[in-house]
N, C-alpha and C. Protein backbone atom coordinates (compact mmCIF):
# COMPACT_ATOMS: atom_id res chain seq x y z
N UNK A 1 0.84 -1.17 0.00
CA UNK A 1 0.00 0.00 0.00
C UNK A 1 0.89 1.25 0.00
N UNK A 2 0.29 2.26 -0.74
CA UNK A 2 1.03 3.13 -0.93
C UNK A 2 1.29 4.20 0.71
N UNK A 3 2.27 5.19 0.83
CA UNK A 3 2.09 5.94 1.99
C UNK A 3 1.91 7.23 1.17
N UNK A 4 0.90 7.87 1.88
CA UNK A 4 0.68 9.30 1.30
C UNK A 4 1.83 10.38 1.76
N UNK A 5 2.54 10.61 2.67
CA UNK A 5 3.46 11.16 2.87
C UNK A 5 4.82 10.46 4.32
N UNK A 6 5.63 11.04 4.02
CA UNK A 6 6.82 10.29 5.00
C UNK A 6 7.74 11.89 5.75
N UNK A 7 8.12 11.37 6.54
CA UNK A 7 8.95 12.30 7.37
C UNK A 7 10.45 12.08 7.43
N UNK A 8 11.27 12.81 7.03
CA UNK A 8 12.77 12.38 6.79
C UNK A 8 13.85 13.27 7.80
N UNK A 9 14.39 12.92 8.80
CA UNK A 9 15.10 13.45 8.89
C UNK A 9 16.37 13.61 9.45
N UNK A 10 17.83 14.84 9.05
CA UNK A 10 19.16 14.79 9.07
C UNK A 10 19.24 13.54 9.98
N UNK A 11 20.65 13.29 9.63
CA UNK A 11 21.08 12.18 10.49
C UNK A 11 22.46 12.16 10.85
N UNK A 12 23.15 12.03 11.68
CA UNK A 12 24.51 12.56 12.22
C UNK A 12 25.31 11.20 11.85
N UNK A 13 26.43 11.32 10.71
CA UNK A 13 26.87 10.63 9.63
C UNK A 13 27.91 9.42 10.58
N UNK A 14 28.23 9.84 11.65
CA UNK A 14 28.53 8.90 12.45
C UNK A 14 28.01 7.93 13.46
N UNK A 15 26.55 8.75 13.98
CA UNK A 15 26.24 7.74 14.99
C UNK A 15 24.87 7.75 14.89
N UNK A 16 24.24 8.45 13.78
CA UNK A 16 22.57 8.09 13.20
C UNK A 16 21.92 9.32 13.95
N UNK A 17 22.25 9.34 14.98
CA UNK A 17 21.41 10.27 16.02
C UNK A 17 20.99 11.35 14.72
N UNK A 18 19.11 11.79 15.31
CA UNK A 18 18.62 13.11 14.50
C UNK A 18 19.07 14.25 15.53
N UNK A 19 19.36 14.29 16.83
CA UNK A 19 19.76 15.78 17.36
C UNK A 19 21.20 16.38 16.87
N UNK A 20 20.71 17.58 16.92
CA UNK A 20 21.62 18.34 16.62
C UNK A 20 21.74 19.57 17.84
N UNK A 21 22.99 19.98 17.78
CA UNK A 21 22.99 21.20 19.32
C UNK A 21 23.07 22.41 17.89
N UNK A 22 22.30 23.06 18.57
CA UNK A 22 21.92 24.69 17.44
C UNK A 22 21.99 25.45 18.61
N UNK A 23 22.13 27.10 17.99
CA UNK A 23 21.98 28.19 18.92
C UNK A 23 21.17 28.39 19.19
N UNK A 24 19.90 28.12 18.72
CA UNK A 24 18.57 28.00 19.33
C UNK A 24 17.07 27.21 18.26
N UNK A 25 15.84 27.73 19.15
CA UNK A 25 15.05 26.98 18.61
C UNK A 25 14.88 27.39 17.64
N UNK A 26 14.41 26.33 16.43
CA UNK A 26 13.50 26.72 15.40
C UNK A 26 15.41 27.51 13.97
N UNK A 27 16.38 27.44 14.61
CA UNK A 27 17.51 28.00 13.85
C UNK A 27 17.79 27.12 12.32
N UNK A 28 17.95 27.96 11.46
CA UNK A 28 18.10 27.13 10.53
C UNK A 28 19.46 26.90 9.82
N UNK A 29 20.17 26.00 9.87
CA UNK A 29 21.63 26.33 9.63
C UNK A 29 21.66 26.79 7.98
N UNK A 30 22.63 27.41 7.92
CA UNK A 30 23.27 28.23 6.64
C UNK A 30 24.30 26.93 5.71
N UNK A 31 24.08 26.93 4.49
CA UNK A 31 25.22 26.44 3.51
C UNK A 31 26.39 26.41 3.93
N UNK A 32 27.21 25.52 3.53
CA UNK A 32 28.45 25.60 4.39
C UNK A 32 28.87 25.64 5.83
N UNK A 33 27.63 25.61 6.77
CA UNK A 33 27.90 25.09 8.27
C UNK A 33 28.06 24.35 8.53
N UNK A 34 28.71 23.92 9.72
CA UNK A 34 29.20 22.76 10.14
C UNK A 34 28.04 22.50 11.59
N UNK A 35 27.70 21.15 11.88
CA UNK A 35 26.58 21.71 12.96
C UNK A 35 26.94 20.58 13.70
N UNK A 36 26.90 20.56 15.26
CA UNK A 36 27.22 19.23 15.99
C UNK A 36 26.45 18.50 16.20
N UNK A 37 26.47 17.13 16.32
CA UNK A 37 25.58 16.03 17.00
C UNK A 37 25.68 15.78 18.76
N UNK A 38 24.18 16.38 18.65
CA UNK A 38 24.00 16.34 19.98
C UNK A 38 24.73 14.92 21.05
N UNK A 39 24.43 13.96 20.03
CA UNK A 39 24.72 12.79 20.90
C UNK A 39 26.24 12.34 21.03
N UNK A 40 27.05 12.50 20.06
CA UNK A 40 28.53 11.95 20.28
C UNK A 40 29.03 13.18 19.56
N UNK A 41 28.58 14.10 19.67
CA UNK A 41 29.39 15.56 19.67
C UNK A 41 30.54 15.63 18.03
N UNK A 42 30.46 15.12 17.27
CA UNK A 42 31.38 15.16 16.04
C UNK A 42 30.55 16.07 15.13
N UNK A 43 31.31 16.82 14.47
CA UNK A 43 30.49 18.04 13.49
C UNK A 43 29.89 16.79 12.54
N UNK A 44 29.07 17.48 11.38
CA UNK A 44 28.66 17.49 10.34
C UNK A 44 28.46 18.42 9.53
N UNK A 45 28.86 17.97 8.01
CA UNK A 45 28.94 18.90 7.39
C UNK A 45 27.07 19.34 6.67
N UNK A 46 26.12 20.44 6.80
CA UNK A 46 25.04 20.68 6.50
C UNK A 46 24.97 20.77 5.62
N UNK A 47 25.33 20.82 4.42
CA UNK A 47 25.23 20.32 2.88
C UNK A 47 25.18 18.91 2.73
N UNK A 48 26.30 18.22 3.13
CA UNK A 48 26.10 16.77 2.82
C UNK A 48 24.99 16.17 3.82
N UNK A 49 24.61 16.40 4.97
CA UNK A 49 23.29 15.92 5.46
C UNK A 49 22.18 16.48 4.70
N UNK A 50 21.91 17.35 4.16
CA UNK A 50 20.81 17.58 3.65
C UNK A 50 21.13 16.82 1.55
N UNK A 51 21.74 16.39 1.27
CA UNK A 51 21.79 16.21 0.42
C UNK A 51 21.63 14.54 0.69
N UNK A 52 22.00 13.91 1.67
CA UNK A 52 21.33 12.70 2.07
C UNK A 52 20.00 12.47 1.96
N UNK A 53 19.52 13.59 2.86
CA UNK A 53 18.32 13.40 3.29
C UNK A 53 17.19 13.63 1.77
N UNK A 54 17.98 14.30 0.66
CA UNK A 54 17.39 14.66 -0.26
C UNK A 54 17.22 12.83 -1.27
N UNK A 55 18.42 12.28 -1.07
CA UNK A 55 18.74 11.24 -1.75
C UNK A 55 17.98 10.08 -1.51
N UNK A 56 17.16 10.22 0.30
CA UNK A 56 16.61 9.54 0.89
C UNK A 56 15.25 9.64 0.22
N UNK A 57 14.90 11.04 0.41
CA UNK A 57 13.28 11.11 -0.38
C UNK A 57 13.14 10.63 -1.70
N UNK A 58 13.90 10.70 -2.37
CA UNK A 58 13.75 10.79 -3.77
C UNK A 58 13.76 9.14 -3.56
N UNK A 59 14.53 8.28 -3.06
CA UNK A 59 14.47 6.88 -3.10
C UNK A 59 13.00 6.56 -2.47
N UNK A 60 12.41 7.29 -1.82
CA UNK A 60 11.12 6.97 -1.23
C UNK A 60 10.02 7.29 -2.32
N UNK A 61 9.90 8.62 -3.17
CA UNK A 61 9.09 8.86 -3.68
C UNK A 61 8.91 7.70 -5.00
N UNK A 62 10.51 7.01 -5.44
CA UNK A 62 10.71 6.26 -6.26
C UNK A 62 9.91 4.83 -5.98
N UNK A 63 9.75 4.56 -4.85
CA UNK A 63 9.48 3.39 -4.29
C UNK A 63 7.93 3.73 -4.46
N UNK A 64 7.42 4.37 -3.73
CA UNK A 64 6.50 4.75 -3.63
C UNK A 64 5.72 4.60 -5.33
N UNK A 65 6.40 5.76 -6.35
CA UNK A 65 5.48 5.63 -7.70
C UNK A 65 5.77 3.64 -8.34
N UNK A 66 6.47 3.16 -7.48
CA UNK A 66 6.55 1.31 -8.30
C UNK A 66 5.34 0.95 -7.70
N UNK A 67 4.89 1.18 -5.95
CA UNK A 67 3.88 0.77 -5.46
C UNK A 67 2.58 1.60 -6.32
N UNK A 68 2.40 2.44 -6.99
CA UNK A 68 1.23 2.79 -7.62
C UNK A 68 0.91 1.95 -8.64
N UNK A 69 2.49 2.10 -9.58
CA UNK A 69 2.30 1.32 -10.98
C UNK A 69 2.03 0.02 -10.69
N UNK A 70 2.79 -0.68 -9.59
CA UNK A 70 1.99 -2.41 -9.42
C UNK A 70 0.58 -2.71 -8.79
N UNK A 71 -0.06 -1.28 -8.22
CA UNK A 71 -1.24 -1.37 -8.32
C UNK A 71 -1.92 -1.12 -9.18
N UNK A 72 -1.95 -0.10 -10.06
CA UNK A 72 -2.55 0.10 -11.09
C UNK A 72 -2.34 -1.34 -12.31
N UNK A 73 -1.01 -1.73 -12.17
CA UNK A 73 -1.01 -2.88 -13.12
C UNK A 73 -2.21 -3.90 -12.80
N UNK A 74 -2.25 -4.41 -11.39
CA UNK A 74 -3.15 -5.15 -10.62
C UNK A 74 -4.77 -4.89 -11.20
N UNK A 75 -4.70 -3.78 -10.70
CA UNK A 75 -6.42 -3.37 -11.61
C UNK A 75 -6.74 -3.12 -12.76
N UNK A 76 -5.58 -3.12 -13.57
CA UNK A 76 -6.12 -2.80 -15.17
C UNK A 76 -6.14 -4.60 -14.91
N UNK A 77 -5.62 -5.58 -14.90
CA UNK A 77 -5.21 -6.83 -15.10
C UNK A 77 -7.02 -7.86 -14.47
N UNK A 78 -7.56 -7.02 -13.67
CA UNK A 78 -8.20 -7.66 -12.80
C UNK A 78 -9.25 -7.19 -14.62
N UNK A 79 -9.67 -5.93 -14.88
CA UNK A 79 -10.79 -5.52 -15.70
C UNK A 79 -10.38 -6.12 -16.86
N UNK A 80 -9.63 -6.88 -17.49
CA UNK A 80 -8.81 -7.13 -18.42
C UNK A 80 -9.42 -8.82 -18.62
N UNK A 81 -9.81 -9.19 -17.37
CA UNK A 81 -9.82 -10.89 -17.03
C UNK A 81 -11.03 -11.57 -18.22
């Protein structure tokens, strides 16, 4: 079954953890920042996490349009019988 929408997010390239320590709430880091992981404290670089996370969706949305087309195959196949 298909999912109508998914939630993705950064991931700290060493130890998975999603926290991050920011200067505050709601902050949005800038291109070229480096931002720490809350949990085992090693930077990350904020381009290449968000370009993960971009690589991640796109593999989801991909997955996602095969689960339409093998349904739709399913029901043209069923009216077809």
């Amino acid at each position: 079954m298909m999912e109508e929408s998914t939630q993705l997010s950064l991931q700290c390239f060493f130890c998975f953890s999603t926290q991050f320590v920011l200067p505050e709430e709601n902050y949005q880091p800038r291109q070229g920042e480096l931002i720490q992981c809350d949990n085992c404290g090693r930077w990350n670089d904020y381009d290449s996490l968000i370009r993960v996370a971009q690589r991640k969706g796109q593999e989801w949305v991909e997955e996602q349009a095969q689960v339409l087309m093998n349904d739709f195959a399913k029901q043209l196949g069923k009216m077809f019988k």
